[in-house]
Protein backbone atom coordinates (compact mmCIF):
# COMPACT_ATOMS: atom_id res chain seq x y z
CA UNK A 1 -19.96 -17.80 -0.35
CA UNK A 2 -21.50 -14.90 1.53
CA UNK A 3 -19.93 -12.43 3.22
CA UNK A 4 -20.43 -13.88 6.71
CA UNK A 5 -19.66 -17.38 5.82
CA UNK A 6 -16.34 -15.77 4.48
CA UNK A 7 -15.73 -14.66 7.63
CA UNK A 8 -16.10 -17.30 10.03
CA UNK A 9 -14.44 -19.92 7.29
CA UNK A 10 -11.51 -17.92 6.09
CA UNK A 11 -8.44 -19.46 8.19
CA UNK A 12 -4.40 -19.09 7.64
CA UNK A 13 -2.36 -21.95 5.80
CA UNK A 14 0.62 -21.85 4.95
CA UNK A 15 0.43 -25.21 3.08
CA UNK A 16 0.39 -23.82 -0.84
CA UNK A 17 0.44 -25.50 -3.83
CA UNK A 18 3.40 -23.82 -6.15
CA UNK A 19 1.88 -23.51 -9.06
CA UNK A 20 1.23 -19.00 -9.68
CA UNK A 21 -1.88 -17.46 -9.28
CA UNK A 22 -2.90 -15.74 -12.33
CA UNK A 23 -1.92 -12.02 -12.44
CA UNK A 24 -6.00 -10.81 -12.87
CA UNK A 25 -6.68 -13.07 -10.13
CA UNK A 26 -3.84 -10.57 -7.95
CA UNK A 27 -5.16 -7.35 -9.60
CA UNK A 28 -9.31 -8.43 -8.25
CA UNK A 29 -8.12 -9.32 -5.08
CA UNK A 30 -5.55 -5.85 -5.13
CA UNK A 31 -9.04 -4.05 -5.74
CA UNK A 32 -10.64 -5.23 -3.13
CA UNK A 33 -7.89 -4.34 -0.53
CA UNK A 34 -8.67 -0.38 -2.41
CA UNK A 35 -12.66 -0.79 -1.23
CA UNK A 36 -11.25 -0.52 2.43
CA UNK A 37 -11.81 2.35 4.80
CA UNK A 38 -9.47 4.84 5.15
CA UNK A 39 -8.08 8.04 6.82
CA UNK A 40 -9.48 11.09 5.07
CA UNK A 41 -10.72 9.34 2.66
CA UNK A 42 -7.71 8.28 0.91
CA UNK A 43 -5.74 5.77 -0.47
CA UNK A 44 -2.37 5.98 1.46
CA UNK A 45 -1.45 2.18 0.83
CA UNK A 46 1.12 0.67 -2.25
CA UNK A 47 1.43 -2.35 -3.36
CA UNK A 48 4.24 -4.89 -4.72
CA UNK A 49 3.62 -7.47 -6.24
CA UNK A 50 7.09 -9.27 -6.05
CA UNK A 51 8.22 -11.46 -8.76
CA UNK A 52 9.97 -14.65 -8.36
CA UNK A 53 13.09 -12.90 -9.87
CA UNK A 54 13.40 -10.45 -7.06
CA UNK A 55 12.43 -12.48 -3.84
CA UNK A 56 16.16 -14.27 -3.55
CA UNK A 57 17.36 -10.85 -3.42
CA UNK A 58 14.62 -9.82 -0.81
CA UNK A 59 15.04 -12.67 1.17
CA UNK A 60 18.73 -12.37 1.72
CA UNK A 61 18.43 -9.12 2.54
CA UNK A 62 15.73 -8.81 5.09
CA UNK A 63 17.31 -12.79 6.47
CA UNK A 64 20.98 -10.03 7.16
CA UNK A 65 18.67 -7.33 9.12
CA UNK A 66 16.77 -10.26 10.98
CA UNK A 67 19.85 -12.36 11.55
CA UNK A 68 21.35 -8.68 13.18
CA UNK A 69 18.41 -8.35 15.01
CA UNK A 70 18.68 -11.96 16.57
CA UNK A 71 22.24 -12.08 17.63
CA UNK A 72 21.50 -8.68 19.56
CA UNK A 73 19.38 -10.46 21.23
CA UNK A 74 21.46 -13.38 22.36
CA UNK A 75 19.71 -16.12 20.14
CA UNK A 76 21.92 -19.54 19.80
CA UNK A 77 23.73 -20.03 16.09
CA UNK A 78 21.41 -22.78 15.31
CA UNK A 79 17.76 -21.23 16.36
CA UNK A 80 18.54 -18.15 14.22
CA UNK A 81 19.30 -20.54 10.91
CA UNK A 82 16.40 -22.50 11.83
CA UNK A 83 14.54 -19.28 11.82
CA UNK A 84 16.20 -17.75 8.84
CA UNK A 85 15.62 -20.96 6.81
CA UNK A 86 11.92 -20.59 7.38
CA UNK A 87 11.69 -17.37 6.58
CA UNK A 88 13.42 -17.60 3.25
CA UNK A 89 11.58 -20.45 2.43
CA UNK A 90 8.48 -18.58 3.03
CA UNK A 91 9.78 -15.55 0.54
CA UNK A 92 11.13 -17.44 -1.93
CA UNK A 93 9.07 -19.81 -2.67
CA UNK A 94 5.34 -18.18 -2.09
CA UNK A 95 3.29 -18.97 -5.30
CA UNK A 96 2.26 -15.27 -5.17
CA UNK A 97 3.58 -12.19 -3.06
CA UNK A 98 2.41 -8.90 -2.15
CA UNK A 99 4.17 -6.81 -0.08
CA UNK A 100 1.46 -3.86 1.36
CA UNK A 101 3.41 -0.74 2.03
CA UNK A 102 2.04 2.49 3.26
CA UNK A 103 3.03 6.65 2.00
CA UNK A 104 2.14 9.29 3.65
CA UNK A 105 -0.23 10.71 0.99
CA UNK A 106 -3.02 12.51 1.55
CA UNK A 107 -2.31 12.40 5.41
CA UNK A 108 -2.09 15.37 7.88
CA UNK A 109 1.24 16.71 8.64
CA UNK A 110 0.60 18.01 11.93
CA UNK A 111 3.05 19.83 14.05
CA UNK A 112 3.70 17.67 16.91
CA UNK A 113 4.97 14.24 17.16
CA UNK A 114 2.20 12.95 18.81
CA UNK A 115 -0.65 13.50 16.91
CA UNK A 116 1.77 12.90 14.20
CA UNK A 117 2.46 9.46 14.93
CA UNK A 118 -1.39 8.84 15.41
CA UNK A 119 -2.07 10.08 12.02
CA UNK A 120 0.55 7.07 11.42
CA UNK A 121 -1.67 4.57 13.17
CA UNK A 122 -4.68 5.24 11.21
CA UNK A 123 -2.66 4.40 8.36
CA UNK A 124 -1.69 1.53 9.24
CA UNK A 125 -4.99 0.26 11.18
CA UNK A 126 -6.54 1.25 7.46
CA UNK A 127 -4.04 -0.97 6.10
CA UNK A 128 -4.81 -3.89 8.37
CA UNK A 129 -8.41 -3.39 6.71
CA UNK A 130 -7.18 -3.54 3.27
CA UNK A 131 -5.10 -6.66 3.77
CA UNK A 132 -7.82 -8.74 5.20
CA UNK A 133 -9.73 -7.63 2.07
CA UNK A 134 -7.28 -9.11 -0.16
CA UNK A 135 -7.39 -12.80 2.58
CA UNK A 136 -11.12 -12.87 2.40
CA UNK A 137 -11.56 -12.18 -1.14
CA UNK A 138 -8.84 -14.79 -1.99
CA UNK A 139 -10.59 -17.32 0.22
CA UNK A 140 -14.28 -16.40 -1.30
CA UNK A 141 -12.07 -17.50 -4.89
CA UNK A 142 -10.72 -20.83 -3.02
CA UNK A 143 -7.12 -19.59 -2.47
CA UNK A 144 -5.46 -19.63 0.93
CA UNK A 145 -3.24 -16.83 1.88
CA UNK A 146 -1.28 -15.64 5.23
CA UNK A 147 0.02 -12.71 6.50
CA UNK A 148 3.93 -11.77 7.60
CA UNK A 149 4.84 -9.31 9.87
CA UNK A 150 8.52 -9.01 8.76
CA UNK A 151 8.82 -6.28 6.15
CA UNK A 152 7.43 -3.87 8.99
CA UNK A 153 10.77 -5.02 11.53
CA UNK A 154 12.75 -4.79 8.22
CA UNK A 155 11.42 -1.63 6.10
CA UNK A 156 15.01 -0.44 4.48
CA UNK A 157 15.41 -4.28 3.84
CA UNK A 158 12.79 -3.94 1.46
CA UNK A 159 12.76 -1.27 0.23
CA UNK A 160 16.59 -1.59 -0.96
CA UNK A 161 16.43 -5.16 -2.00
CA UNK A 162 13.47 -4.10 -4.57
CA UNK A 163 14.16 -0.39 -5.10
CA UNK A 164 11.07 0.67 -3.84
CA UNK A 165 9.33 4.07 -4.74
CA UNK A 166 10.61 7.06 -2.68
CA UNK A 167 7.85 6.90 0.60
CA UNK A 168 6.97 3.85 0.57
CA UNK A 169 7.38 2.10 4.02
CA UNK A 170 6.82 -1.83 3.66
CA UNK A 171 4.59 -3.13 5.82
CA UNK A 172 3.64 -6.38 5.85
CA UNK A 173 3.63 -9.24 3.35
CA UNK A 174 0.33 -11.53 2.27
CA UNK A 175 1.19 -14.50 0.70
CA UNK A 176 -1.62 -16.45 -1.38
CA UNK A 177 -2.25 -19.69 -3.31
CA UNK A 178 -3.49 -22.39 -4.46
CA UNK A 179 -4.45 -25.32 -0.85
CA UNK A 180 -1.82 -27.96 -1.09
CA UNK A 181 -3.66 -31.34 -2.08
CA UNK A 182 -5.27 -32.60 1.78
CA UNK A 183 -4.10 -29.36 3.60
CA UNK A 184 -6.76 -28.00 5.52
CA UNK A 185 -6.29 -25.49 8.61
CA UNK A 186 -7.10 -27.10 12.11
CA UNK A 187 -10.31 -26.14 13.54
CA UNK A 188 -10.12 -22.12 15.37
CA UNK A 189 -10.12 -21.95 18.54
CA UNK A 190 -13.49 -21.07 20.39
CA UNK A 191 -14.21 -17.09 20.85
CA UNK A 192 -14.93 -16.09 23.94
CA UNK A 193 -16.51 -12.93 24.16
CA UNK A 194 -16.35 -12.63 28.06
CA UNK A 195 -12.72 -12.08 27.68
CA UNK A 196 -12.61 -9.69 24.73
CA UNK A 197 -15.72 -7.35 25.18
CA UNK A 198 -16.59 -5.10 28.28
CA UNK A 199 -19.32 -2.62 28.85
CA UNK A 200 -19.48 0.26 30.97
């Protein structure tokens, strides 16, 4: 598979198979996440690779900040287990999880807040790089993955539920597999560039 057929063919599903993807398989597809471009040249991303014995724990725990979260905002009893089921579902039982978290090493620290928090954003645009790395690369091996936004709405979650490293600041999870026997993601939806790109 090239690197443009990659592209265009590499789709979310969340329909796994359970059996684990090999640990060498993780570390090739970890690598490629390193190949992405990045602020100053460095490496400001950390990864976890969570094991099945510590995802209970991380799924209660980030389920008790989302479930906090939710009944701020006024959801109904049942929509927020409905919710919370999914989601712990989704930790729990991922054949393989890597939770992408970002440092702030090698960044600038500048003075002010806002080029400060911009310095932020490049990390985490970088980031975004690096994780679709790890998607492609798993889909050029014939593994499906998908991405969750969670850890980055729950980042103390994390890092107490797995005793994270002092600095790092979860991110994002990327779950990958093995395709469920017959699942296949439905066709993307056409791209249209009138509505995306402008010149002027």
């Amino acid at each position: 598979m090239d690197a443009l057929d990659a592209i265009r063919t590499r789709r979310s599903l969340r329909q796994l198979d359970p059996r684990p993807v090999p640990h060498d398989t993780l570390d090739t597809l970890l690598e490629l996440a390193a190949t992405a471009p990045a602020p100053h040249h460095t490496r400001p991303w950390r990864y976890v690779i969570v094991l099945p014995r510590s995802r209970e724990r991380l799924a209660v725990a980030m389920g008790a900040a989302w479930r906090a979260d939710l009944e701020r905002d006024g959801h109904a009893p049942a929509v927020i287990e409905r919710l919370l089921r999914r989601s712990r579902r989704q930790v729990a039982g991922a054949p393989a999880l890597i939770l992408a978290c970002l440092t702030n090493e090698g960044l600038r620290a500048w003075p002010d807040e806002r080029r400060a928090r911009n310095e932020w954003a490049m990390a985490q645009q970088s980031l975004g790089a690096a994780m679709q790395n790890v998607m492609l690369g798993a889909h050029a091996l014939g593994l499906a993955s998908y991405w969750i936004s969670a850890p980055l709405f729950a980042p103390e979650a994390c890092a107490n539920a797995l005793a994270l490293p002092d600095g790092y600041v979860a991110q994002a999870f990327v779950v990958v597999g093995y395709p469920a026997g017959g699942a296949a993601p439905g066709p993307r939806p056409p791209i249209d560039l009138s509505k995306l790109v402008t010149e002027r």
